[in-house]
N, C-alpha and C. Protein backbone atom coordinates (compact mmCIF):
# COMPACT_ATOMS: atom_id res chain seq x y z
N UNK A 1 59.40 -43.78 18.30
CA UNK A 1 58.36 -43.05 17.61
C UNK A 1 57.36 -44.08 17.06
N UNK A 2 55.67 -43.76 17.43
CA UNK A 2 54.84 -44.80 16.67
C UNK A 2 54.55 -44.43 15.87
N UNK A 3 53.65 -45.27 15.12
CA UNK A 3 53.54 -44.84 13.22
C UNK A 3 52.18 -44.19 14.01
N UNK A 4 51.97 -43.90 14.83
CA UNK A 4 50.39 -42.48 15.18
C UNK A 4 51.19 -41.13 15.31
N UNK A 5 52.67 -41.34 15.14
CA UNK A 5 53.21 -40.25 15.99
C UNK A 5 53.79 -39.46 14.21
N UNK A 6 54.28 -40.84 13.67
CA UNK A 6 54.26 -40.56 11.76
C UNK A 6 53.49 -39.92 11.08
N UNK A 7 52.18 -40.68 11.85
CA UNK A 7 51.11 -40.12 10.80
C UNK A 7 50.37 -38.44 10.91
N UNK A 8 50.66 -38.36 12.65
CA UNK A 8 50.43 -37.06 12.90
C UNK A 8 51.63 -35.81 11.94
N UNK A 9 52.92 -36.12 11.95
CA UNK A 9 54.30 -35.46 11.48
C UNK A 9 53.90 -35.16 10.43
N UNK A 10 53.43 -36.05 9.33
CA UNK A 10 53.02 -36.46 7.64
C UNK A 10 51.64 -34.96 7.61
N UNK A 11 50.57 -36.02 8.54
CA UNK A 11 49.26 -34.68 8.42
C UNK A 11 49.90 -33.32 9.01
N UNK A 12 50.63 -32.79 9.65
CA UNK A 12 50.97 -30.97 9.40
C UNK A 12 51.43 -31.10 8.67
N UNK A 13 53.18 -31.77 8.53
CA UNK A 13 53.26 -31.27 7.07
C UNK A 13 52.40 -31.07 5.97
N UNK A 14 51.77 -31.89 5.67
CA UNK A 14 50.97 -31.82 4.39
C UNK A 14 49.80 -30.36 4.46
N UNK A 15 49.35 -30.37 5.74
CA UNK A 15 48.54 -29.09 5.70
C UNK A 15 49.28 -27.76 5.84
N UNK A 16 50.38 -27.91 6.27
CA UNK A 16 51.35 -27.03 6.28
C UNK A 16 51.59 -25.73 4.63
N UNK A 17 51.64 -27.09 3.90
CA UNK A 17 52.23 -26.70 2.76
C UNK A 17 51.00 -27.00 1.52
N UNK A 18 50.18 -26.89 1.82
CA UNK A 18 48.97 -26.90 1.41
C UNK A 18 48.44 -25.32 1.86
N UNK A 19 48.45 -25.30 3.22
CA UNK A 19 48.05 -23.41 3.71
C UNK A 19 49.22 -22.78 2.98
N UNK A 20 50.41 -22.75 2.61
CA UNK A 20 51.72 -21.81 2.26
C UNK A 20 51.03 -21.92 0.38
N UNK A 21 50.58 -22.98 -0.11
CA UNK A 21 50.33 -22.92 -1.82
C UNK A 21 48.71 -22.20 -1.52
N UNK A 22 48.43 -21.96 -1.13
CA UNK A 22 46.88 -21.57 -1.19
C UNK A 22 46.88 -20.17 -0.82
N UNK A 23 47.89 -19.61 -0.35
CA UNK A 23 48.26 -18.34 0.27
C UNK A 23 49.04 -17.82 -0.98
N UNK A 24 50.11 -18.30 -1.64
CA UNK A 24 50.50 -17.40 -2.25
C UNK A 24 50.13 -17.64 -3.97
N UNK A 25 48.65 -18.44 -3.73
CA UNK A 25 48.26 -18.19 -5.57
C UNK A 25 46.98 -17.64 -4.93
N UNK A 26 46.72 -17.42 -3.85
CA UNK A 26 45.67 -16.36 -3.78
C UNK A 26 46.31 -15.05 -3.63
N UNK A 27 47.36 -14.96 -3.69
CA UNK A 27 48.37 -13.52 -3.95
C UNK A 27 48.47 -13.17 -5.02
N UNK A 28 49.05 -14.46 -6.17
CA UNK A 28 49.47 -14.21 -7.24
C UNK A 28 48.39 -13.72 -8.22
N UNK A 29 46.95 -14.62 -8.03
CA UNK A 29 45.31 -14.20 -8.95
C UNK A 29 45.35 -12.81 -8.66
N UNK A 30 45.64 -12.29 -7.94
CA UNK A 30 44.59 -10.84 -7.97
C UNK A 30 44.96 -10.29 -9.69
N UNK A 31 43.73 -9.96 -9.71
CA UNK A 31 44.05 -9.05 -11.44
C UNK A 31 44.15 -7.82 -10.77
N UNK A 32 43.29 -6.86 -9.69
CA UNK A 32 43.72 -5.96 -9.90
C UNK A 32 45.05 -5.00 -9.58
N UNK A 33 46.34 -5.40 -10.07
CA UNK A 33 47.32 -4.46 -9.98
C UNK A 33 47.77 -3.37 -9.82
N UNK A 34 48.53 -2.44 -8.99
CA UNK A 34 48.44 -1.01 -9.54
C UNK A 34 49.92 -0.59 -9.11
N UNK A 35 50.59 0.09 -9.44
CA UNK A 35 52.01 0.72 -9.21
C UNK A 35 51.50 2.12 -8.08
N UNK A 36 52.21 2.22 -7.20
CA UNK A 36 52.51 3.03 -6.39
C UNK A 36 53.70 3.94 -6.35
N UNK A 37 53.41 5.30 -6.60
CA UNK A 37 54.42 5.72 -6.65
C UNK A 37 54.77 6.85 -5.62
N UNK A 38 55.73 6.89 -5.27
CA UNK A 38 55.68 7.43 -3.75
C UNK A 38 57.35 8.32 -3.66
N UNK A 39 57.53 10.05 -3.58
CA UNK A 39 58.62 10.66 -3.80
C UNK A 39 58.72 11.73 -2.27
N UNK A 40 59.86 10.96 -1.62
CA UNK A 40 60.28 11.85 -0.33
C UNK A 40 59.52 11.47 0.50
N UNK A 41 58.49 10.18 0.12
CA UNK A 41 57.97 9.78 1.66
C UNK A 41 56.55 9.66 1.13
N UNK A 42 56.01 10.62 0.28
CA UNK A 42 55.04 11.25 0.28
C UNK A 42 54.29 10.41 -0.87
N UNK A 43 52.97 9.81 -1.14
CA UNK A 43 52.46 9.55 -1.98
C UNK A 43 52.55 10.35 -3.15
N UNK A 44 52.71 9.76 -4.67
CA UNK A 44 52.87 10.52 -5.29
C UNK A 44 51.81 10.36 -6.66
N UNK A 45 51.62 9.02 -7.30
CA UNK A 45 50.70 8.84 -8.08
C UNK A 45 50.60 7.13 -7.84
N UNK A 46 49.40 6.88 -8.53
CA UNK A 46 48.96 5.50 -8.23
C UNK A 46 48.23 4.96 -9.82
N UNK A 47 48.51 3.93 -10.41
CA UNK A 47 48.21 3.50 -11.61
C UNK A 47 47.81 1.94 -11.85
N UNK A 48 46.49 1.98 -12.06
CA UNK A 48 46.38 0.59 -11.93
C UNK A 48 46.54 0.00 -13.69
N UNK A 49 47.00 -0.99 -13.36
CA UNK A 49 47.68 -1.67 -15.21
C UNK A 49 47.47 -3.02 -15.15
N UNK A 50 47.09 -4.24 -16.09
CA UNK A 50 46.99 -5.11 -16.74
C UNK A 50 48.17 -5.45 -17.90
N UNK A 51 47.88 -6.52 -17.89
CA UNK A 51 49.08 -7.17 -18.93
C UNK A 51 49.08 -6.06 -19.91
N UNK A 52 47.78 -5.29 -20.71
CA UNK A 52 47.75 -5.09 -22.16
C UNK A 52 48.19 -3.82 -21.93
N UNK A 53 48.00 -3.04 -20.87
CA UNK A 53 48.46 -1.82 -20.58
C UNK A 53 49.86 -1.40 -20.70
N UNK A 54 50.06 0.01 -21.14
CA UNK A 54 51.29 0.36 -22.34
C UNK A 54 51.11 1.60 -21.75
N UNK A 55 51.85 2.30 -20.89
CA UNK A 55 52.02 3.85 -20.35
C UNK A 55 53.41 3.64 -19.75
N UNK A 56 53.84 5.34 -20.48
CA UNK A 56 55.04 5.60 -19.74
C UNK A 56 54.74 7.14 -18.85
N UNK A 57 55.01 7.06 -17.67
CA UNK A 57 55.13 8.16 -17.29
C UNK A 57 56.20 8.86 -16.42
N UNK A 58 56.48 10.33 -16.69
CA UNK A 58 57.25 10.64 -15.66
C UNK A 58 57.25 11.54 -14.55
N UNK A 59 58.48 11.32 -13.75
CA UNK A 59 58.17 11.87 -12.39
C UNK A 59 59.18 13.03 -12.44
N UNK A 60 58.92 14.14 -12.04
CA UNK A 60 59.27 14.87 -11.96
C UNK A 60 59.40 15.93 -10.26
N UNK A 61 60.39 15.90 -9.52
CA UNK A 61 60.60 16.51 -8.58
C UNK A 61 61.30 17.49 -7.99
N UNK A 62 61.58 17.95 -7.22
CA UNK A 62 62.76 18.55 -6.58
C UNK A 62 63.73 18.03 -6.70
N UNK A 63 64.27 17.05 -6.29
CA UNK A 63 65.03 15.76 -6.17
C UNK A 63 65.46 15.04 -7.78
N UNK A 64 64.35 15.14 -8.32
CA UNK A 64 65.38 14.62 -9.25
C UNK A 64 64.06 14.37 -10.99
N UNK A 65 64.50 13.73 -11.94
CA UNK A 65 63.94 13.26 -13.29
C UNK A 65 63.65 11.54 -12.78
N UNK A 66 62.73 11.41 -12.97
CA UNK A 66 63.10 9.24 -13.84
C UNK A 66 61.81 9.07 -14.39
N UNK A 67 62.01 8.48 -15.44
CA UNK A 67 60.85 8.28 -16.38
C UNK A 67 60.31 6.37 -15.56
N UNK A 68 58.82 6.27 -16.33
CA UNK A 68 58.83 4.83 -15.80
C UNK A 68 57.89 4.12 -16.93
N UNK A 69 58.03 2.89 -17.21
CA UNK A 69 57.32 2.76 -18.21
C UNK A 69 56.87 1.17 -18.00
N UNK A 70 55.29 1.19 -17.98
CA UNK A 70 54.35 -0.12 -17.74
C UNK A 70 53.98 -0.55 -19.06
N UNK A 71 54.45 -1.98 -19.47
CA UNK A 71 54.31 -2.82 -20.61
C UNK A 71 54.24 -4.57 -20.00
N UNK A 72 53.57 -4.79 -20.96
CA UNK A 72 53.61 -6.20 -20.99
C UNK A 72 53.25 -6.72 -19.92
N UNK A 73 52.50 -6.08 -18.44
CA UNK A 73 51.85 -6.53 -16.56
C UNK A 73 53.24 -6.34 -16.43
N UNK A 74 54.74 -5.43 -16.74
CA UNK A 74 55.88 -5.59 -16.13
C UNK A 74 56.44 -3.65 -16.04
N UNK A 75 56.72 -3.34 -14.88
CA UNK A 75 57.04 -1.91 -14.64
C UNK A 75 58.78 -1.95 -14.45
N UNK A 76 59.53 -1.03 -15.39
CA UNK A 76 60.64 -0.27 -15.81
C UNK A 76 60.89 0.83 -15.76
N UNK A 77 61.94 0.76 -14.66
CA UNK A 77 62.24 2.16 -14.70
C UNK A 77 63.54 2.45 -15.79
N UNK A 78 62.97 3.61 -16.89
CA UNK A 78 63.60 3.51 -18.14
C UNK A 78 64.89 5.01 -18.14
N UNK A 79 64.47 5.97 -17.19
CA UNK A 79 65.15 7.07 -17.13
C UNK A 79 65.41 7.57 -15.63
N UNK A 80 66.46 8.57 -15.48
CA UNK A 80 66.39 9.12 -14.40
C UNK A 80 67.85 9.68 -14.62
N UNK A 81 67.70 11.23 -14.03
CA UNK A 81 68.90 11.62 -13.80
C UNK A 81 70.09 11.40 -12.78
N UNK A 82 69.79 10.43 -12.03
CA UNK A 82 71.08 10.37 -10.43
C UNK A 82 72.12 10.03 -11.69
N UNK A 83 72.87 9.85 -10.64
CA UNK A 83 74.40 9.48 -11.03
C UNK A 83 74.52 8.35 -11.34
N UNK A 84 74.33 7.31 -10.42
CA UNK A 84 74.51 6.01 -10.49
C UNK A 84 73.83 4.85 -11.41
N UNK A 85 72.48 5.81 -11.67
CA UNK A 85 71.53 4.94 -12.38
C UNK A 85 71.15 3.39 -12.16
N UNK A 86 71.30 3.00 -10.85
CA UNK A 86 71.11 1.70 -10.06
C UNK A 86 69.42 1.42 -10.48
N UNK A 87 69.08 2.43 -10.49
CA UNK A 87 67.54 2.12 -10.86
C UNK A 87 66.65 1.67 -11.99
N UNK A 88 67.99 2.39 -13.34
CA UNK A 88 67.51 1.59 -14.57
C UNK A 88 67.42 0.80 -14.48
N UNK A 89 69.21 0.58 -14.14
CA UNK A 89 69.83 -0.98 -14.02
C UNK A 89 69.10 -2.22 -13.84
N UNK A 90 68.29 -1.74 -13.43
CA UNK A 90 67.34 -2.95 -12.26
C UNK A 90 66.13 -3.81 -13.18
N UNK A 91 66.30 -4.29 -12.88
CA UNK A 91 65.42 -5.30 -13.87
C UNK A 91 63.98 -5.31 -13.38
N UNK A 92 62.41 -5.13 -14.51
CA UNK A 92 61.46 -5.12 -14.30
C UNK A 92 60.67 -5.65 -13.45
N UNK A 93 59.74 -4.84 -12.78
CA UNK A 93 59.00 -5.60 -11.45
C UNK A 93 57.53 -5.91 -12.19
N UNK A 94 57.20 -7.11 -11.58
CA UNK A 94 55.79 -7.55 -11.99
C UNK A 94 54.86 -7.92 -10.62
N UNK A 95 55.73 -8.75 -9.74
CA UNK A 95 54.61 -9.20 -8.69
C UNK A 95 54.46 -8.04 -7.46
N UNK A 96 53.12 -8.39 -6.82
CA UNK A 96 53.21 -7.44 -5.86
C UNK A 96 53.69 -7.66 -4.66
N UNK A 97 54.09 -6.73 -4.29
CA UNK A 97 55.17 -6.55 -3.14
C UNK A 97 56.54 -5.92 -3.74
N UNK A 98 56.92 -6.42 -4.55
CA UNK A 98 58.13 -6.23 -5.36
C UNK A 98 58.28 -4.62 -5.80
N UNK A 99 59.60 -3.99 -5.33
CA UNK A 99 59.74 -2.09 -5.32
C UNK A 99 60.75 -1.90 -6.18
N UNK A 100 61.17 -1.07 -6.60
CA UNK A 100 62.43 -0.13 -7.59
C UNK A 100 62.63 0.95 -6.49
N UNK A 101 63.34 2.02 -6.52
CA UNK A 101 63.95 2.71 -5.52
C UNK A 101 64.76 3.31 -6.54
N UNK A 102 65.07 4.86 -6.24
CA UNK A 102 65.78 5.34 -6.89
C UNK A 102 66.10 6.16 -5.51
N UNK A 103 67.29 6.45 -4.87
CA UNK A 103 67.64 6.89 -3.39
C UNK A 103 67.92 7.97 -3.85
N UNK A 104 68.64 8.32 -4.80
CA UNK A 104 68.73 9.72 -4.83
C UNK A 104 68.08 10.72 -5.32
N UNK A 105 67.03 10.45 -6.06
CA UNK A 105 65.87 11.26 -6.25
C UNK A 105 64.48 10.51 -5.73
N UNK A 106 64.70 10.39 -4.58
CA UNK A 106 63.81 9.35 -3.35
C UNK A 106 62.69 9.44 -4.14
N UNK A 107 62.85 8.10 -5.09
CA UNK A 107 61.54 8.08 -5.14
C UNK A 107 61.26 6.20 -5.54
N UNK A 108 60.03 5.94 -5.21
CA UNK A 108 59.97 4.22 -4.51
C UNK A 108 58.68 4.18 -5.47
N UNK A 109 58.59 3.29 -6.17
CA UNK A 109 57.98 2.56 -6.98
C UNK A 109 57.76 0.87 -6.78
N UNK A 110 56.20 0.94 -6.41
CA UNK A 110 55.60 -0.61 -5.75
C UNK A 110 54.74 -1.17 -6.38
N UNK A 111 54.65 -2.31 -6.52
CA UNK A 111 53.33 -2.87 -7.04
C UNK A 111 52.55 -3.48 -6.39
N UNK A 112 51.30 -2.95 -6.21
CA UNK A 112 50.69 -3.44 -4.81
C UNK A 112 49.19 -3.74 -5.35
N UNK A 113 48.54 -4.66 -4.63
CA UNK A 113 47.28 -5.51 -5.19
C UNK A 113 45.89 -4.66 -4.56
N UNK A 114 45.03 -3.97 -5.45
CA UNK A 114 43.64 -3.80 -4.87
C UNK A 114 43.18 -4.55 -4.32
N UNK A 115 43.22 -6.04 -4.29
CA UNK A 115 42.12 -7.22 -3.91
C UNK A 115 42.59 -7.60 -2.61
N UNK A 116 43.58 -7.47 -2.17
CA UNK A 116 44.07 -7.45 -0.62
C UNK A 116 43.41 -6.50 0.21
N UNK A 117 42.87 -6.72 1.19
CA UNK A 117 42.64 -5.95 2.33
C UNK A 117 43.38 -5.79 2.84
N UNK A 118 44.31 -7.02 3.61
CA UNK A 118 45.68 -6.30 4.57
C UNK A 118 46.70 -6.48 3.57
N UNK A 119 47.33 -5.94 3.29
CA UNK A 119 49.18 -6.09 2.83
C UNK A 119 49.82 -7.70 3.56
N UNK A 120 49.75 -8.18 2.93
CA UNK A 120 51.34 -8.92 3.10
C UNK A 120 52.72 -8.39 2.76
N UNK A 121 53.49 -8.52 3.21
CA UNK A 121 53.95 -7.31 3.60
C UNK A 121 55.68 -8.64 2.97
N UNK A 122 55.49 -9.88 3.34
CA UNK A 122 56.70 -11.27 2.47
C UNK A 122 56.25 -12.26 2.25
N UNK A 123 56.68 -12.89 1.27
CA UNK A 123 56.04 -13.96 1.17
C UNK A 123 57.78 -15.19 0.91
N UNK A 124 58.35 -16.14 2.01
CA UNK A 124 59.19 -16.51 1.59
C UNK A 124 58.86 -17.70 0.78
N UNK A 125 59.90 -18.07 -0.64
CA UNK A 125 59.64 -19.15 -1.62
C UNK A 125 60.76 -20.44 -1.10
């Protein structure tokens, strides 16, 4: 191996991981946030929130109760009638991409970015 063959290895890497940090803090800036809420498939309500923003709301279906509550730029799901309650359980979502799920009263809670045009859809760390 020549040190032209080094120096080429060194320059992708480095641009490599230079395109992967530039990609996901142009993910992380977007201010505008919004929760998606989506029951049996079906769109259900959509809420856009900021850090200072303080709403709880609930969902109410065929399927089932769960309350949800946006504090602090962080979404909780605080109630729900299933059985299992896997969904309280679950610890608060903030970034986007990141879902809650409650399977038995199907209903999917996302946080997804206005300032994106396409979805990214993973981002691995």
């Amino acid at each position: 191996m020549t040190n032209y063959d080094r120096i080429l290895i060194a320059v992708v890497v480095v641009l490599s991981l230079a395109g992967m940090y530039l990609s996901k803090n142009s993910i992380e800036s977007g201010d505008s946030k919004y929760v998606y809420i989506e029951v049996d498939g079906k769109p259900y309500k959509e809420i856009v929130f900021d850090e200072s923003t303080e709403i709880t709301t609930v969902i109410d279906s065929k399927y089932g109760h769960n309350e949800l509550m946006i504090k602090d730029g962080k979404v909780k799901m605080i109630d729900a009638d299933c059985k299992d309650q896997i969904c309280v359980k679950e610890s608060a979502i903030s970034e986007v991409g990141e879902i809650n799920v409650c399977l038995p009263n199907r209903t999917l809670v996302e946080i997804k970015s206005a300032d994106l045009e396409s979805e990214i859809d993973y981002i691995s760390h």
